[in-house]
PDB file of N, CA and C in Angstrom:
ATOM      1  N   UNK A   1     104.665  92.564 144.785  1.00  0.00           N
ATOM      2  CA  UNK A   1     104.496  91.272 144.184  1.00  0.00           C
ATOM      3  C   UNK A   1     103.152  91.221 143.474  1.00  0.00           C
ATOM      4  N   UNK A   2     103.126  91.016 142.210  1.00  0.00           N
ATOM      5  CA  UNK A   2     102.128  90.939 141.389  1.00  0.00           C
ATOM      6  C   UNK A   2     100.995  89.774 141.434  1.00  0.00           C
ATOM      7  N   UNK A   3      99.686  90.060 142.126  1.00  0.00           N
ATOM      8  CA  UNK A   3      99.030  89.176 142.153  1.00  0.00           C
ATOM      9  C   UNK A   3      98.531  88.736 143.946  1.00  0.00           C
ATOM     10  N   UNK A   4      99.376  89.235 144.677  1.00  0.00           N
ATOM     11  CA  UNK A   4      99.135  88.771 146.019  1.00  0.00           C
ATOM     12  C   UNK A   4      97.527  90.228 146.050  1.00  0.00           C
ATOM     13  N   UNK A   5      96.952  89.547 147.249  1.00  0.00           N
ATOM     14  CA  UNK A   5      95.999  90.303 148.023  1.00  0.00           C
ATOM     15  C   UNK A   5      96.400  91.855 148.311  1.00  0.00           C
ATOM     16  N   UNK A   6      97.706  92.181 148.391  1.00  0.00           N
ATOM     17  CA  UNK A   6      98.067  93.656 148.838  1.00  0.00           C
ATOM     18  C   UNK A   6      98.128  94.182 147.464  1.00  0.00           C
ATOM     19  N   UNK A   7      98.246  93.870 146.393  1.00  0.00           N
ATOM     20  CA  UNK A   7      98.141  94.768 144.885  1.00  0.00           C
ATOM     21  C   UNK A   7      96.776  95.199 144.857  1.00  0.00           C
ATOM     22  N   UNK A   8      97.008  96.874 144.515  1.00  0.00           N
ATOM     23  CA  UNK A   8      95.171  97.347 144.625  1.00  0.00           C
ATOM     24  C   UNK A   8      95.849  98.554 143.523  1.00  0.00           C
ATOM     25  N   UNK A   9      94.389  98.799 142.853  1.00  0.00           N
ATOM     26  CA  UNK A   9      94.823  99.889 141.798  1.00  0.00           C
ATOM     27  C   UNK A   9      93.996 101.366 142.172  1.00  0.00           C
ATOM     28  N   UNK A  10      93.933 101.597 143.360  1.00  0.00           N
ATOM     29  CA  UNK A  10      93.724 102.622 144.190  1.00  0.00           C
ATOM     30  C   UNK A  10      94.507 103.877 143.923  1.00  0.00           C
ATOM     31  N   UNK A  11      95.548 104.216 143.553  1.00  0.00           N
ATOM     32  CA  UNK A  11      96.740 105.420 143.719  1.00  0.00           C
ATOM     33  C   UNK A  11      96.296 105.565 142.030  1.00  0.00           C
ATOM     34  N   UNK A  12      95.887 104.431 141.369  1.00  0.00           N
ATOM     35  CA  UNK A  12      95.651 104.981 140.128  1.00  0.00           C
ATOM     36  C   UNK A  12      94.255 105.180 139.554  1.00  0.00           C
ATOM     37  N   UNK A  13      93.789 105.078 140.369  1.00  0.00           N
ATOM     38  CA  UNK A  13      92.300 105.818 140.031  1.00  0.00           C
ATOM     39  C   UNK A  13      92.254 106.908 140.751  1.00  0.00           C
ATOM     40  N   UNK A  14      93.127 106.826 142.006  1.00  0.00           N
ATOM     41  CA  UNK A  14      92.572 108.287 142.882  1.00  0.00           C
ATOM     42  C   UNK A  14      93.400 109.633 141.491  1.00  0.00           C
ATOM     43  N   UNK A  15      94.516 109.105 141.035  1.00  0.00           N
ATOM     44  CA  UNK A  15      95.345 109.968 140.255  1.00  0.00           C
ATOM     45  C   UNK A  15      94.214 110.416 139.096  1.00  0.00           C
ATOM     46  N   UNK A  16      93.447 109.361 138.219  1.00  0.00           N
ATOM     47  CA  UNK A  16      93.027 109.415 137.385  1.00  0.00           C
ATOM     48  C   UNK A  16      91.619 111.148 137.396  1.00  0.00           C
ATOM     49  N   UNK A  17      91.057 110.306 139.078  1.00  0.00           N
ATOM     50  CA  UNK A  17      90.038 111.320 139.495  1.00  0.00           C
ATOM     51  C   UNK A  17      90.671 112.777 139.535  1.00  0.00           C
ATOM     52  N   UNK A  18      91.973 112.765 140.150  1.00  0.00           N
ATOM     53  CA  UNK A  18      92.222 114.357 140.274  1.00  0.00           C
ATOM     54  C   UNK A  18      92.097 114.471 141.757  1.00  0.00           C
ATOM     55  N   UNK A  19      92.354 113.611 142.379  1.00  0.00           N
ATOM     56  CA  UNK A  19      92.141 113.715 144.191  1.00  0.00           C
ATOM     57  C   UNK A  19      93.123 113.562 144.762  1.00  0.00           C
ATOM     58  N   UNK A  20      93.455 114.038 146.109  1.00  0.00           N
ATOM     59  CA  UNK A  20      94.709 113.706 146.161  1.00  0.00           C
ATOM     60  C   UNK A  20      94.716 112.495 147.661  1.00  0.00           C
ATOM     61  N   UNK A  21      95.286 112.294 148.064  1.00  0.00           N
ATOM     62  CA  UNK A  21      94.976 111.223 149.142  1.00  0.00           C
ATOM     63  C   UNK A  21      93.829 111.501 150.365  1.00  0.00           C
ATOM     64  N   UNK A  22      94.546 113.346 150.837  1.00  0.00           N
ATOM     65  CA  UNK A  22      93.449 113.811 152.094  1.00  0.00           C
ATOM     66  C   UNK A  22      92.151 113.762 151.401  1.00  0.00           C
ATOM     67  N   UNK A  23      92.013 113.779 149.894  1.00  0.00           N
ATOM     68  CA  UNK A  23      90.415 114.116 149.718  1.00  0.00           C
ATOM     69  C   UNK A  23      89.382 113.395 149.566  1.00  0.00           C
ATOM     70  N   UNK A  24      90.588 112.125 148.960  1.00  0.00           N
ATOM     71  CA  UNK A  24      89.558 110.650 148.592  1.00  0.00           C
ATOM     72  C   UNK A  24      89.713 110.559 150.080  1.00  0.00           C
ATOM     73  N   UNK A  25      90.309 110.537 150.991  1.00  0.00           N
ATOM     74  CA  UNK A  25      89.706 109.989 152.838  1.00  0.00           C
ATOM     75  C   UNK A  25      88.737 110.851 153.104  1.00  0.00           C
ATOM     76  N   UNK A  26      88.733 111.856 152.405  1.00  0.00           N
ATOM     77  CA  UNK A  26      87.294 112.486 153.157  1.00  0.00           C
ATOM     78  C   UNK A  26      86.639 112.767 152.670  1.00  0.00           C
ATOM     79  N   UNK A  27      86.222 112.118 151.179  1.00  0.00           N
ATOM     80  CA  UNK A  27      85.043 111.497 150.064  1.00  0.00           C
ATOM     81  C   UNK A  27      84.837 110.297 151.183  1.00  0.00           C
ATOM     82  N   UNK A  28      85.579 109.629 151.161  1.00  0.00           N
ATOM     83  CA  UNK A  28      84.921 108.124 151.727  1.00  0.00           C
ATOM     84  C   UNK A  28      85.073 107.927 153.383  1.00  0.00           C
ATOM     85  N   UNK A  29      85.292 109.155 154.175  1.00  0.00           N
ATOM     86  CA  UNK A  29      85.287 109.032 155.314  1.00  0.00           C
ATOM     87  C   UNK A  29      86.085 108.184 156.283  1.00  0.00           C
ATOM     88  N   UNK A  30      87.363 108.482 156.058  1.00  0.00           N
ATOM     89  CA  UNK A  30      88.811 107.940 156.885  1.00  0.00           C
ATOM     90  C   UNK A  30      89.675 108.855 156.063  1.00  0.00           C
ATOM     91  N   UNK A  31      90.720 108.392 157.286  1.00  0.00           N
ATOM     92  CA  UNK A  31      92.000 109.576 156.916  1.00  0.00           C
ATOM     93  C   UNK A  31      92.622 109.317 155.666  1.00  0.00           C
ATOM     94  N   UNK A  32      93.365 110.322 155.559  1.00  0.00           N
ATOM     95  CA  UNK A  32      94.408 110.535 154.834  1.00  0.00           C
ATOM     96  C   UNK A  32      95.673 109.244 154.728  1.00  0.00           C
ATOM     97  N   UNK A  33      96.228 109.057 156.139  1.00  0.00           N
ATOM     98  CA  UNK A  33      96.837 107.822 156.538  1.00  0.00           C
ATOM     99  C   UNK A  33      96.277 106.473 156.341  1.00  0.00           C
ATOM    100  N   UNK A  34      94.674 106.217 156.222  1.00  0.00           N
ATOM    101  CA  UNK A  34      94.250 104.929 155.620  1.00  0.00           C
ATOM    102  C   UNK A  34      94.558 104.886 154.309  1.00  0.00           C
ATOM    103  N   UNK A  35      94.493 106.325 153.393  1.00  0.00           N
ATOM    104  CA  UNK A  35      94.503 106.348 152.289  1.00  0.00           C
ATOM    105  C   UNK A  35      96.114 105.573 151.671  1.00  0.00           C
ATOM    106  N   UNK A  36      96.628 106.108 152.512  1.00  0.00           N
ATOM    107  CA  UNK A  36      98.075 106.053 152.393  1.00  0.00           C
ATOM    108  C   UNK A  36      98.698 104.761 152.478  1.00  0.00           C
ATOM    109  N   UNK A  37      98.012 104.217 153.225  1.00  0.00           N
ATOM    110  CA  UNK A  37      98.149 102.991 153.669  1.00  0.00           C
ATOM    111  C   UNK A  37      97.626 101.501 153.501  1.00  0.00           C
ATOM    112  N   UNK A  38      96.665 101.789 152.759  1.00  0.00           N
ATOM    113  CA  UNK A  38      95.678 101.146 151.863  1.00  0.00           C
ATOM    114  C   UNK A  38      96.236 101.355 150.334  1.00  0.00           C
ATOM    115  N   UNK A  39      96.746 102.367 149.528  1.00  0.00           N
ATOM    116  CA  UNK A  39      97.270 102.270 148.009  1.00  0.00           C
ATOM    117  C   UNK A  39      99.034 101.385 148.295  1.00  0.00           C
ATOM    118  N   UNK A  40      99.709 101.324 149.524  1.00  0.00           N
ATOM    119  CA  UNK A  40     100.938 100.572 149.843  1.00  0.00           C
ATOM    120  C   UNK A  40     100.706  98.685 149.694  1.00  0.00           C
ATOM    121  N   UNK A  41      99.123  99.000 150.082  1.00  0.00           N
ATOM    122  CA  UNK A  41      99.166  97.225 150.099  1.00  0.00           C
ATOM    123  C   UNK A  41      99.343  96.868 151.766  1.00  0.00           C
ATOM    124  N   UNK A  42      99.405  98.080 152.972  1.00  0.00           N
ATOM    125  CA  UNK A  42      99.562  97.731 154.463  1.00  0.00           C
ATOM    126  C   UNK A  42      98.318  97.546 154.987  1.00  0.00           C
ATOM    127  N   UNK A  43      97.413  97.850 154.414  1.00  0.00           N
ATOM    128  CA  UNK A  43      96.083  97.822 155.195  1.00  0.00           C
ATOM    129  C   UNK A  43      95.182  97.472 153.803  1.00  0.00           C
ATOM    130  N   UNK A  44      94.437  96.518 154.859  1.00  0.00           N
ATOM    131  CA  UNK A  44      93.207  95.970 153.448  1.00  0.00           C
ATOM    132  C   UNK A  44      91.728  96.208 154.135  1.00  0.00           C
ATOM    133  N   UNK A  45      90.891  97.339 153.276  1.00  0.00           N
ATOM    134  CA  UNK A  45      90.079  97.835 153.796  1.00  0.00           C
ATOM    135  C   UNK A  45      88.951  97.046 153.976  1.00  0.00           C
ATOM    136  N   UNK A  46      87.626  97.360 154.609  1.00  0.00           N
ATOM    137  CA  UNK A  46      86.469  96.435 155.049  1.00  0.00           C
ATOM    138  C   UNK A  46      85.964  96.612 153.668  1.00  0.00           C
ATOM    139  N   UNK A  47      85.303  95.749 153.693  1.00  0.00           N
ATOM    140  CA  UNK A  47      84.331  95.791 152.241  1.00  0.00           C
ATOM    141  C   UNK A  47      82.966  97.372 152.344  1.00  0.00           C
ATOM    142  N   UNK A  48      82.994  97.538 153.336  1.00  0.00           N
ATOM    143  CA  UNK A  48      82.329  98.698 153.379  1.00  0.00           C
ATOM    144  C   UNK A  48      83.190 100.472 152.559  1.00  0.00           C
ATOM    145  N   UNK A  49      84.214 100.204 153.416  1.00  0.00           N
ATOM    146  CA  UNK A  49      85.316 100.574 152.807  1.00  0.00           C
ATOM    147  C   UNK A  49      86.035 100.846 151.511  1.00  0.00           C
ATOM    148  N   UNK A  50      85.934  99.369 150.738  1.00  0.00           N
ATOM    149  CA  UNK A  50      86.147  99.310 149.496  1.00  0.00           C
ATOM    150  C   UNK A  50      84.991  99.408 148.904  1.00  0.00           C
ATOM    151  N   UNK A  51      83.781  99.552 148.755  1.00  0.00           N
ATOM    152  CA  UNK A  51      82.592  99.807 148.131  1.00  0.00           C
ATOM    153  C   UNK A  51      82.704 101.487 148.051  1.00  0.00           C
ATOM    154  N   UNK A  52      82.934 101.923 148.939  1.00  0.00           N
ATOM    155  CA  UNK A  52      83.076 103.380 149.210  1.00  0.00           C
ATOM    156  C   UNK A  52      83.904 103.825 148.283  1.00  0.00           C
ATOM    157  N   UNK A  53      85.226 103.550 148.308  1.00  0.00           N
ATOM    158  CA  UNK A  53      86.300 103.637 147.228  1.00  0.00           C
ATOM    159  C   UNK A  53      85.827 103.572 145.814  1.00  0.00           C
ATOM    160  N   UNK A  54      85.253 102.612 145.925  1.00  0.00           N
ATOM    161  CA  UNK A  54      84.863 102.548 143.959  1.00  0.00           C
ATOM    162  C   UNK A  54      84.074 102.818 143.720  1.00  0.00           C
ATOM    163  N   UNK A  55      82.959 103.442 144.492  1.00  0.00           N
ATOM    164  CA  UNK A  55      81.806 104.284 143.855  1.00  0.00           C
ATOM    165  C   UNK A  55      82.603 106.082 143.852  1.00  0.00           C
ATOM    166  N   UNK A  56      83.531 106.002 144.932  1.00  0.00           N
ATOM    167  CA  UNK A  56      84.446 107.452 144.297  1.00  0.00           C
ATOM    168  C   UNK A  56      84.797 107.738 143.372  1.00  0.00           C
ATOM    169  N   UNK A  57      85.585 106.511 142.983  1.00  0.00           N
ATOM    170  CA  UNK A  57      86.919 106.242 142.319  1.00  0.00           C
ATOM    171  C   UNK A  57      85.745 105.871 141.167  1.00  0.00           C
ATOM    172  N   UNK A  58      84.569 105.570 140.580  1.00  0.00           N
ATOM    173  CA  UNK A  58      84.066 105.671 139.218  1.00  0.00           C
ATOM    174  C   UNK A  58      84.458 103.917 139.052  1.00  0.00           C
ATOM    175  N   UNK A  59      84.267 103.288 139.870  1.00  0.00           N
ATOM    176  CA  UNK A  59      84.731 101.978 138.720  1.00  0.00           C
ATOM    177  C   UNK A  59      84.298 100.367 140.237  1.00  0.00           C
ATOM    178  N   UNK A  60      84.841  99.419 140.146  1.00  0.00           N
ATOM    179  CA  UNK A  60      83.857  98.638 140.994  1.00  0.00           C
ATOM    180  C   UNK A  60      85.004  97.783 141.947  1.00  0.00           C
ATOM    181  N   UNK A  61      84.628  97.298 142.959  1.00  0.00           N
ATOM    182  CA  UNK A  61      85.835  96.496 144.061  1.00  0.00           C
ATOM    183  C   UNK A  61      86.812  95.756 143.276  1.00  0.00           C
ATOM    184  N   UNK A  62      86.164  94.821 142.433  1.00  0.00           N
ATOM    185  CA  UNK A  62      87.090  94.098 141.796  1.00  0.00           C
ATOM    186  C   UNK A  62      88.167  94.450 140.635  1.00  0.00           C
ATOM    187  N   UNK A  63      87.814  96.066 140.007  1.00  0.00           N
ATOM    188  CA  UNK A  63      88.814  96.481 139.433  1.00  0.00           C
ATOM    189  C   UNK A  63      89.670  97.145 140.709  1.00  0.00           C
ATOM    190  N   UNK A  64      89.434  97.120 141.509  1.00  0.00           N
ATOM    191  CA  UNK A  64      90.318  98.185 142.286  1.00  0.00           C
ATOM    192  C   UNK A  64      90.828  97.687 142.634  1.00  0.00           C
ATOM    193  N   UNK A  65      90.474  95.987 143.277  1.00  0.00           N
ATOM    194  CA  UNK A  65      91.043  94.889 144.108  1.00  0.00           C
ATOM    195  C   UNK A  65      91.157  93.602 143.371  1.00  0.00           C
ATOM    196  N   UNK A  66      92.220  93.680 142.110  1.00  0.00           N
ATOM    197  CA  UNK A  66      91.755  92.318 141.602  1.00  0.00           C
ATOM    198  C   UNK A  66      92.639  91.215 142.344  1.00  0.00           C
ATOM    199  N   UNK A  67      91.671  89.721 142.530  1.00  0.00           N
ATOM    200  CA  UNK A  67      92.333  88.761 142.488  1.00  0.00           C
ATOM    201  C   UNK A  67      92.679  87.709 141.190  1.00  0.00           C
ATOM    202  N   UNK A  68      93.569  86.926 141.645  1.00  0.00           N
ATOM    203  CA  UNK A  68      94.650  86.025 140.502  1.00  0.00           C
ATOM    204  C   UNK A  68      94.038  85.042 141.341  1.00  0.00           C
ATOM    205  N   UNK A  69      94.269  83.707 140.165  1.00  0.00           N
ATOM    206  CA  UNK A  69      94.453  82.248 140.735  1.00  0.00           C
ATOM    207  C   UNK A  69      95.032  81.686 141.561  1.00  0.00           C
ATOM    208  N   UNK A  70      96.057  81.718 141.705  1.00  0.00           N
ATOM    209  CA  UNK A  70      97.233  82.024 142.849  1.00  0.00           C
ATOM    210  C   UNK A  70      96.855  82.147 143.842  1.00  0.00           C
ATOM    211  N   UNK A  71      95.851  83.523 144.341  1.00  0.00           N
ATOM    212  CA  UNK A  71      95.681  83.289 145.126  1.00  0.00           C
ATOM    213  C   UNK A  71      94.715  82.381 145.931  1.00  0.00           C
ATOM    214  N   UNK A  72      93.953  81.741 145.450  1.00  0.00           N
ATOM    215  CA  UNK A  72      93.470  80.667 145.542  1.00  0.00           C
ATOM    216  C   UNK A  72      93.594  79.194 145.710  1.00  0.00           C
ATOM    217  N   UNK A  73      94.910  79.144 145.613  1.00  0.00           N
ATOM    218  CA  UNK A  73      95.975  77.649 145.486  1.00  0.00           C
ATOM    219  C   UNK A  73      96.169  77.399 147.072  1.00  0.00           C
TER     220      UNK A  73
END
């Protein structure tokens, strides 16, 4: 669903980098299975977490994690 809190553009930056799931978890220190589980939209990472991610991933929380108005209503 386009726009909820679980849409993250994670699977497409890790693609973009050339990483594959085990490697961005162990660039940013968690598994493979967070990885996995975190680009599904099942797990929403700590902000420590997602800071980690987008200084990998070349780009910043809020492109990785955008929010909509919506969700704000």
């Amino acid at each position: 669903m386009p726009g909820t809190p679980r849409d993250n553009r994670v699977r497409e930056f890790r693609k973009k980098a050339g990483l594959t799931q085990a490697a961005l978890g162990e660039a940013v220190g968690v598994s493979r299975q967070s990885i996995v589980s975190t680009e599904k939209g099942d797990y929403a990472p700590s902000v420590y977490l997602a800071l980690r991610l987008a200084r990998t991933l070349g780009t910043t929380v809020e492109v990785l994690f955008p929010l909509t108005t919506k969700e704000f209503s």
